[in-house]
PDB file of N, CA and C in Angstrom:
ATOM      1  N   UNK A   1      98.186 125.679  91.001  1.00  0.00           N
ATOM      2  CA  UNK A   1      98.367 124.747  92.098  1.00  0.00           C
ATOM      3  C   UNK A   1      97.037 124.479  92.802  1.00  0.00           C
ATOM      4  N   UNK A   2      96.200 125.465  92.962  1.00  0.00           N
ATOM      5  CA  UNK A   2      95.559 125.279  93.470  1.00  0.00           C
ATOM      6  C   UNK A   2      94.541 124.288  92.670  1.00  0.00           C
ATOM      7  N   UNK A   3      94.039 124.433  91.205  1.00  0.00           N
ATOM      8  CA  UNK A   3      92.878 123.585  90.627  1.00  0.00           C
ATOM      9  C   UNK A   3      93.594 121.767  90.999  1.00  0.00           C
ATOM     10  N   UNK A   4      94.909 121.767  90.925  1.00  0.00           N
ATOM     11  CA  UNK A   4      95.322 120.243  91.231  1.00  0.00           C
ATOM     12  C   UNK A   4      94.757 119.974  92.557  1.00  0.00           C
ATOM     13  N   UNK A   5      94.870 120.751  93.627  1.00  0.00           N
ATOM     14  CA  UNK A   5      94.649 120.435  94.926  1.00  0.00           C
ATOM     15  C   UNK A   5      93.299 120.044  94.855  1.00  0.00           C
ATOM     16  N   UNK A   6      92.619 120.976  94.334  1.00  0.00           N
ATOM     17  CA  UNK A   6      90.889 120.640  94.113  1.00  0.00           C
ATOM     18  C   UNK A   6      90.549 119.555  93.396  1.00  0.00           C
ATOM     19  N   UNK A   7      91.195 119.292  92.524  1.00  0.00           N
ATOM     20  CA  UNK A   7      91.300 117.757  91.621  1.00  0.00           C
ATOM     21  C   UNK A   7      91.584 116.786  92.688  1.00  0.00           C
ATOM     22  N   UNK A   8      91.926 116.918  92.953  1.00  0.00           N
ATOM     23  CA  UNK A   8      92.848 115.488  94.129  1.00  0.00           C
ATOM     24  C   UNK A   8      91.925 115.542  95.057  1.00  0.00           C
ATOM     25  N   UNK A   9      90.920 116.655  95.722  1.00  0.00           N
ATOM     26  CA  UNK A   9      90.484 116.504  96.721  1.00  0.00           C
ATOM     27  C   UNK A   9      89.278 115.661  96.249  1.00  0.00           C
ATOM     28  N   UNK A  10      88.612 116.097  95.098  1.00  0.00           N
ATOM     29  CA  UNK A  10      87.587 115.697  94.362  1.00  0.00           C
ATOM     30  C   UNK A  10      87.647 113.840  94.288  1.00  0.00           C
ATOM     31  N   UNK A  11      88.989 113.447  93.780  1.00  0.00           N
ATOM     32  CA  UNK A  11      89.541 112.414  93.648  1.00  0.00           C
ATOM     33  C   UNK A  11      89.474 111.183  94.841  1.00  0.00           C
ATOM     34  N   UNK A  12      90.053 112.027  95.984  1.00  0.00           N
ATOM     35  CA  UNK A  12      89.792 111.539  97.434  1.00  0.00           C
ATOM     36  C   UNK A  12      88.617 111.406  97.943  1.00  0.00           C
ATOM     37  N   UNK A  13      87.326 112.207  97.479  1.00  0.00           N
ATOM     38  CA  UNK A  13      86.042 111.816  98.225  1.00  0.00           C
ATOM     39  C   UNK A  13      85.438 111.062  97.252  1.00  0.00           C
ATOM     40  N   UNK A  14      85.594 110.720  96.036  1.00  0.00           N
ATOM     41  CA  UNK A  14      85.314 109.688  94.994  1.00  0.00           C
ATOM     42  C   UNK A  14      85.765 108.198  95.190  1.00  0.00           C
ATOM     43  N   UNK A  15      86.978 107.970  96.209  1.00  0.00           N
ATOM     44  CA  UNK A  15      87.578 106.871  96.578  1.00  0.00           C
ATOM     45  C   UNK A  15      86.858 106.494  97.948  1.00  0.00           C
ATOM     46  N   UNK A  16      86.694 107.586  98.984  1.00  0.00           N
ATOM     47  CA  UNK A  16      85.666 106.800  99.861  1.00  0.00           C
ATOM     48  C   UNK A  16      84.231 107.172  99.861  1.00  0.00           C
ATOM     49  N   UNK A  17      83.834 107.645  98.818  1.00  0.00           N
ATOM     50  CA  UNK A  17      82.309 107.043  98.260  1.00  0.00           C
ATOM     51  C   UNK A  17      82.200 105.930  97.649  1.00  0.00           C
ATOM     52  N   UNK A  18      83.003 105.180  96.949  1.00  0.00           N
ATOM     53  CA  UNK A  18      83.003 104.033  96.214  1.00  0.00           C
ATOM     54  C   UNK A  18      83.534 103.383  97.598  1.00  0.00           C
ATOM     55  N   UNK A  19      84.244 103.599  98.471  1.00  0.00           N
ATOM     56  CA  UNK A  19      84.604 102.343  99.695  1.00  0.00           C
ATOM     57  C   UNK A  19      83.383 102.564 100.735  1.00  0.00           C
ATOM     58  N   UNK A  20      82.853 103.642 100.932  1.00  0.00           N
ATOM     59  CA  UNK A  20      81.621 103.431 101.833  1.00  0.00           C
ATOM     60  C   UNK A  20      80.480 102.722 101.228  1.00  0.00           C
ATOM     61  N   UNK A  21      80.257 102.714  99.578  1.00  0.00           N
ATOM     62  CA  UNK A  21      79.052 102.076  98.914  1.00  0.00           C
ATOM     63  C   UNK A  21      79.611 100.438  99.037  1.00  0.00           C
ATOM     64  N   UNK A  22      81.458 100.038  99.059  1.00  0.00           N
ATOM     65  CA  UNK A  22      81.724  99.147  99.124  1.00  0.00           C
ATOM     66  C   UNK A  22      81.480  98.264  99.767  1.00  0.00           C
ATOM     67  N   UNK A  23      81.539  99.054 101.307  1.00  0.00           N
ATOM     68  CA  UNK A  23      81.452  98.298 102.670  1.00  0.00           C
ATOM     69  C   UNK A  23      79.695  97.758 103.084  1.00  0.00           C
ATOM     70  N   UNK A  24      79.016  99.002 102.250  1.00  0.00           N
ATOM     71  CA  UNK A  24      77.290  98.862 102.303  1.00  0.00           C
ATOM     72  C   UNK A  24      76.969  97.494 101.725  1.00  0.00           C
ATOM     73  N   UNK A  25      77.224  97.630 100.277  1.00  0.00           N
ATOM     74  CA  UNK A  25      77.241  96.379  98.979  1.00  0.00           C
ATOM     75  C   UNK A  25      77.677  95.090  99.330  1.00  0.00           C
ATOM     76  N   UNK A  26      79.009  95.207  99.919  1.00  0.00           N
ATOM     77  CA  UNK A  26      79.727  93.819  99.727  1.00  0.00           C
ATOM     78  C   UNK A  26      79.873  93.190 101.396  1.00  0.00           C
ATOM     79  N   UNK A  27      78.627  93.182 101.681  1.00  0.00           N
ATOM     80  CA  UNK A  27      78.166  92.543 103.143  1.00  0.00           C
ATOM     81  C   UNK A  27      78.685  90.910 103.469  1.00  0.00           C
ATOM     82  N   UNK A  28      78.445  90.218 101.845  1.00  0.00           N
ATOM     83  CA  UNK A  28      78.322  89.148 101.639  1.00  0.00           C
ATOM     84  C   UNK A  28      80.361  88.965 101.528  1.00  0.00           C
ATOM     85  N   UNK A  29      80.895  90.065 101.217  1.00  0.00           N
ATOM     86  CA  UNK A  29      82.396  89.633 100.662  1.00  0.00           C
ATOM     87  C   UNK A  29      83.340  89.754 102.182  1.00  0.00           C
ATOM     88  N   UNK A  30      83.534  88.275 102.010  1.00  0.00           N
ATOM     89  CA  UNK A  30      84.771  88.007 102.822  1.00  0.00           C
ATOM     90  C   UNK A  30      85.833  88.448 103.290  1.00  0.00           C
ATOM     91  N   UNK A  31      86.115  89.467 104.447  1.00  0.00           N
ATOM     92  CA  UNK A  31      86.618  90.135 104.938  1.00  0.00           C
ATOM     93  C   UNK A  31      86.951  92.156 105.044  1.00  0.00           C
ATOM     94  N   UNK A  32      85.950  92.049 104.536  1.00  0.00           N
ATOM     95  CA  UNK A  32      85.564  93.650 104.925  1.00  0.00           C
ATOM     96  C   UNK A  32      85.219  94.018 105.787  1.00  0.00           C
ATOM     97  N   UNK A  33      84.586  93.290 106.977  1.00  0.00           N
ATOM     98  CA  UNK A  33      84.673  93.738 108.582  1.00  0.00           C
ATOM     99  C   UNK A  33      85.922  93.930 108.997  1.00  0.00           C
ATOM    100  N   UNK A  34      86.900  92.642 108.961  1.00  0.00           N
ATOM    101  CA  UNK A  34      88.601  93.125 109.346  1.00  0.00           C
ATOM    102  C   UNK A  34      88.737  93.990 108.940  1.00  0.00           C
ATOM    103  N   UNK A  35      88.764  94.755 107.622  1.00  0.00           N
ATOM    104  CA  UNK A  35      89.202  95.513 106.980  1.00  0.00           C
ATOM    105  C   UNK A  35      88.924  96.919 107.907  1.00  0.00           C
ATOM    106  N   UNK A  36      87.273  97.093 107.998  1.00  0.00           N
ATOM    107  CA  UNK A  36      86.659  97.821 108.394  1.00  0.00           C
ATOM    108  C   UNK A  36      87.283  98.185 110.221  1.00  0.00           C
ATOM    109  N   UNK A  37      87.683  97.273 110.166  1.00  0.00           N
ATOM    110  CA  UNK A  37      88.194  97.443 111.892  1.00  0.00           C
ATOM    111  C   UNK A  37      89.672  98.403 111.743  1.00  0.00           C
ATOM    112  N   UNK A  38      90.095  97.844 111.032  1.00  0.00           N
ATOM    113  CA  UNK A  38      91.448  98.110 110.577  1.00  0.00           C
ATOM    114  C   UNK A  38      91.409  99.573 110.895  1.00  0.00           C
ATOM    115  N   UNK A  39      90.422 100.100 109.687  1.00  0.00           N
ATOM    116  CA  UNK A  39      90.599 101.397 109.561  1.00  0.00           C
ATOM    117  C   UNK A  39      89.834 102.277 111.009  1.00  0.00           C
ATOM    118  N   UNK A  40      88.967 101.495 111.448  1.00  0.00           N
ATOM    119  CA  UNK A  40      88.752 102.415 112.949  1.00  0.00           C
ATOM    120  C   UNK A  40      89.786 102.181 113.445  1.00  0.00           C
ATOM    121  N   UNK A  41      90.274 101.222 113.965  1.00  0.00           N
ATOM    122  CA  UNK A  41      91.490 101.028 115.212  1.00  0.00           C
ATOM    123  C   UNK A  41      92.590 101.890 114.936  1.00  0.00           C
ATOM    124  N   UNK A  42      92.921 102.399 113.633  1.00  0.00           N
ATOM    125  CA  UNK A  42      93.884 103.262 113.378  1.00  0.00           C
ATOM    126  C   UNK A  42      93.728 104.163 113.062  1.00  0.00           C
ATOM    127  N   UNK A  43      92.407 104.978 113.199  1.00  0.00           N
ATOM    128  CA  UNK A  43      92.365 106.480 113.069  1.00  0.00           C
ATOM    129  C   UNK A  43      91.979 106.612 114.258  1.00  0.00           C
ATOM    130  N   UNK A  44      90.558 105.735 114.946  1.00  0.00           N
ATOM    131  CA  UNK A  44      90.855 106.582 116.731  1.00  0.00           C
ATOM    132  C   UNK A  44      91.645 106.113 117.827  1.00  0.00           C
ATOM    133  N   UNK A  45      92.374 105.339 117.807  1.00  0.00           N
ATOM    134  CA  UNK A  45      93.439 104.661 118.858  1.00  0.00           C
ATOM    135  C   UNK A  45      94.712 105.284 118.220  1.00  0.00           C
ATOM    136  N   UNK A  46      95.200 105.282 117.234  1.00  0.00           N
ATOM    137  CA  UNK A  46      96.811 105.661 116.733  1.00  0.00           C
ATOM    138  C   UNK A  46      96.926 106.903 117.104  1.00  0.00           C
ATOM    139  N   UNK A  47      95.849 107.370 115.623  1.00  0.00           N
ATOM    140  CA  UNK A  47      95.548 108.875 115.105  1.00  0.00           C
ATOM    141  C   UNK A  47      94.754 110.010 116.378  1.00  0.00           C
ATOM    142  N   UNK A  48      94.130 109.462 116.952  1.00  0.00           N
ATOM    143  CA  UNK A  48      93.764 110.208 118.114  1.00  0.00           C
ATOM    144  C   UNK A  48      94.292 110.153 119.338  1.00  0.00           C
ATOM    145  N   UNK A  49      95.364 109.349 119.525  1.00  0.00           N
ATOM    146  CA  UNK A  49      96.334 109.491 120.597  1.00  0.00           C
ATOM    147  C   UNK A  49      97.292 110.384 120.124  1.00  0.00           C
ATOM    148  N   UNK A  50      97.520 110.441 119.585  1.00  0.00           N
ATOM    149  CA  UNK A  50      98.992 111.731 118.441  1.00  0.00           C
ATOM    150  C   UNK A  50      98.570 112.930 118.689  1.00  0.00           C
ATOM    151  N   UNK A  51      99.437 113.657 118.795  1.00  0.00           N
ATOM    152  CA  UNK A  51      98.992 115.697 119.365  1.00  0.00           C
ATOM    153  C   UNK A  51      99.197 115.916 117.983  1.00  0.00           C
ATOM    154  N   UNK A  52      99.863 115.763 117.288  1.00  0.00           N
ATOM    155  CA  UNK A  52     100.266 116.310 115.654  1.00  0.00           C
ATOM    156  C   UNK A  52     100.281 115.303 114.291  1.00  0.00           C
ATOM    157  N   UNK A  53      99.490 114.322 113.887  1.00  0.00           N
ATOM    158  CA  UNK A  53      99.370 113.613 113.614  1.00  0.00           C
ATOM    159  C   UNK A  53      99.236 114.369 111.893  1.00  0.00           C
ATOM    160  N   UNK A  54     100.303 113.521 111.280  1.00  0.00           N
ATOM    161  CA  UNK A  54     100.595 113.811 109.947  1.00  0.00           C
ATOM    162  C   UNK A  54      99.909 112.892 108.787  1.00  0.00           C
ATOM    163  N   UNK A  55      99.615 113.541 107.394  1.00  0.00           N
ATOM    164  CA  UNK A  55      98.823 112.754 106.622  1.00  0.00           C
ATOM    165  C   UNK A  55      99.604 111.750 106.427  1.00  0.00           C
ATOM    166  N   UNK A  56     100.848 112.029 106.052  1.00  0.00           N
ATOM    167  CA  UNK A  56     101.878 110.227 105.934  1.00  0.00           C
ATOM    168  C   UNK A  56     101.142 109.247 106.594  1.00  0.00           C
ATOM    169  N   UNK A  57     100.684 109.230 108.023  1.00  0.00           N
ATOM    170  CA  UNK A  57     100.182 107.955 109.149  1.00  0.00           C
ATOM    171  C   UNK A  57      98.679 107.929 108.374  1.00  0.00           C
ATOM    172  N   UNK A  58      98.001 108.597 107.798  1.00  0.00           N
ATOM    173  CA  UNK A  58      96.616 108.114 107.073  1.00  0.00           C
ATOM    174  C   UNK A  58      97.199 107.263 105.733  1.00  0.00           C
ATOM    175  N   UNK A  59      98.047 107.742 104.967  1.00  0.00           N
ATOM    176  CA  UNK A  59      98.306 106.812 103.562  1.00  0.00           C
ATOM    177  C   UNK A  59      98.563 105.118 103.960  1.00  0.00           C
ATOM    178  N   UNK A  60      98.620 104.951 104.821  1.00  0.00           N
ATOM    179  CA  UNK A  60      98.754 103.116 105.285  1.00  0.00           C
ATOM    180  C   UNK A  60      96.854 102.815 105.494  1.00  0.00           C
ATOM    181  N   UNK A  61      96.095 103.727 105.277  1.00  0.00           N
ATOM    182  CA  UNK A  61      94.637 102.951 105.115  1.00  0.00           C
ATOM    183  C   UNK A  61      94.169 103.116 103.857  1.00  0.00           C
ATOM    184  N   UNK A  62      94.831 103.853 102.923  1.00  0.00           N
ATOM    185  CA  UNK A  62      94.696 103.421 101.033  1.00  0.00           C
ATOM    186  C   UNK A  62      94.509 102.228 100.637  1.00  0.00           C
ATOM    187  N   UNK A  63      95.484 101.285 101.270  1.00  0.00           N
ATOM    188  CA  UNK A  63      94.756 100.114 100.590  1.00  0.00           C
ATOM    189  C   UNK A  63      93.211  99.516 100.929  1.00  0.00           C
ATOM    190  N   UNK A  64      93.468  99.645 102.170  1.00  0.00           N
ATOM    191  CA  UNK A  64      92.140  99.109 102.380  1.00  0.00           C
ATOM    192  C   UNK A  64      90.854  99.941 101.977  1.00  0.00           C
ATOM    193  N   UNK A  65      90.993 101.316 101.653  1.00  0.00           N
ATOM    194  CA  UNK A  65      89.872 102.046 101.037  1.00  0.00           C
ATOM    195  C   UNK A  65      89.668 101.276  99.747  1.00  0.00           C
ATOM    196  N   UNK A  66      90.867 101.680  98.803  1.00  0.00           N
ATOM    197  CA  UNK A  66      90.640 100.801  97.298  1.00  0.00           C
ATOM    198  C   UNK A  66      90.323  99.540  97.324  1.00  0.00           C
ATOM    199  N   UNK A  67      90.539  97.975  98.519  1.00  0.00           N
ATOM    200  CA  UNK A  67      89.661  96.926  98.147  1.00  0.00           C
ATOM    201  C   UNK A  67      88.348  97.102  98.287  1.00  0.00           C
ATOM    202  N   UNK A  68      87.958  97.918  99.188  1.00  0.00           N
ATOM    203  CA  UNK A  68      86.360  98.535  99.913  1.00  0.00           C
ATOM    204  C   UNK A  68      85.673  98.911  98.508  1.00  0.00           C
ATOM    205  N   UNK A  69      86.423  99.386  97.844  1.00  0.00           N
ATOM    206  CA  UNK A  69      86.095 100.343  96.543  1.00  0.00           C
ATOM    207  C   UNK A  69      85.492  99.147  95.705  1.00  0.00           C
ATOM    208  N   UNK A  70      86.547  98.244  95.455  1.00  0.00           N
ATOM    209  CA  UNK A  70      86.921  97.204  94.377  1.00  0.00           C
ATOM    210  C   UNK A  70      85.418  96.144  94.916  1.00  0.00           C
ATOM    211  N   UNK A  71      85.197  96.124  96.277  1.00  0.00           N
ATOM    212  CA  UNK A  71      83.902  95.275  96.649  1.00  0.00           C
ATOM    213  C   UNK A  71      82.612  95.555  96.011  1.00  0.00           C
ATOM    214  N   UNK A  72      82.815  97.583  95.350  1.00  0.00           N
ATOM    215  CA  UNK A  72      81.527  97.714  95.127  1.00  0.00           C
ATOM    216  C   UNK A  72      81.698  97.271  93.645  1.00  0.00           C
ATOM    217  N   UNK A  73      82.091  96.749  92.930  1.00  0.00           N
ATOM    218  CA  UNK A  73      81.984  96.020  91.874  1.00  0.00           C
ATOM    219  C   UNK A  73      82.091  94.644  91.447  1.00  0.00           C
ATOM    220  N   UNK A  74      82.181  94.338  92.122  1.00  0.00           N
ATOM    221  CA  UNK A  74      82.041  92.641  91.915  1.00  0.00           C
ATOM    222  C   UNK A  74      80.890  91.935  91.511  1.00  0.00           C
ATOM    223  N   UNK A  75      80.759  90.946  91.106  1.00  0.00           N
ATOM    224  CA  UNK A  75      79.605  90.798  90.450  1.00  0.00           C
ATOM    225  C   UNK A  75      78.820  90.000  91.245  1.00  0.00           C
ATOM    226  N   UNK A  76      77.668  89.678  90.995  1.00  0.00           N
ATOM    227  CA  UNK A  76      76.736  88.971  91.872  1.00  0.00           C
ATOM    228  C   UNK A  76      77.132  87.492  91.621  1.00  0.00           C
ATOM    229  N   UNK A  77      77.511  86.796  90.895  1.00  0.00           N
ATOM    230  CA  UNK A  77      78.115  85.443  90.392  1.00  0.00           C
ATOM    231  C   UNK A  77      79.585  84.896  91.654  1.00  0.00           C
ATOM    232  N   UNK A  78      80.115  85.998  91.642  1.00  0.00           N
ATOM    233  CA  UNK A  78      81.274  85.857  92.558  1.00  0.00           C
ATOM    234  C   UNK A  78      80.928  85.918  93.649  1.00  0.00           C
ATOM    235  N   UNK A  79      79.763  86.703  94.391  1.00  0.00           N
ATOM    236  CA  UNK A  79      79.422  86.360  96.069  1.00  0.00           C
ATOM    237  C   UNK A  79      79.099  85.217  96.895  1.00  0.00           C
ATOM    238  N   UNK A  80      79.297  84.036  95.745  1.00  0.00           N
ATOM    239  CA  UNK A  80      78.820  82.890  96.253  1.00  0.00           C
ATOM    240  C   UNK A  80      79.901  82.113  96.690  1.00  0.00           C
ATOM    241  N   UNK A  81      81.061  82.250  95.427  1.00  0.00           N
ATOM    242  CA  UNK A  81      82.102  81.693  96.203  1.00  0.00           C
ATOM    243  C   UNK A  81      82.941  81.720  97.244  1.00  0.00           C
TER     244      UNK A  81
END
């Protein structure tokens, strides 16, 4: 049980290294500031108003990590449109 936990954790800081290189990279891509707000406004306004705040209330900012992710690959051809 435990090597899965370590897998997954491994897994999880691989998803927001690719969404923090995302948000760096894809300056030019259309709507990753909202995005980017998104995820502050709901970890220190929600998540830091909560005395016991459960991982369930973090899984609603997955998506927006994985488009963050998906920004750092896009190609240079597509930033124009």
């Amino acid at each position: 049980m435990a090597r899965r936990e370590h897998s997954l954790r491994l897994l999880n800081l691989a998803y927001i290294a690719a969404a923090v290189a995302g948000f760096v990279r894809g300056r030019e891509c259309y709507g990753l500031g909202l995005l980017f707000l998104f995820l502050l406004l709901r970890a220190r306004a929600l998540l830091g108003s909560l005395e016991n705040p459960e991982p369930r209330y973090t899984l609603e900012c997955y998506p927006v990590i994985i488009i963050a992710a998906a920004a750092l690959f896009i190609g240079k051809s597509n930033h124009s449109n």
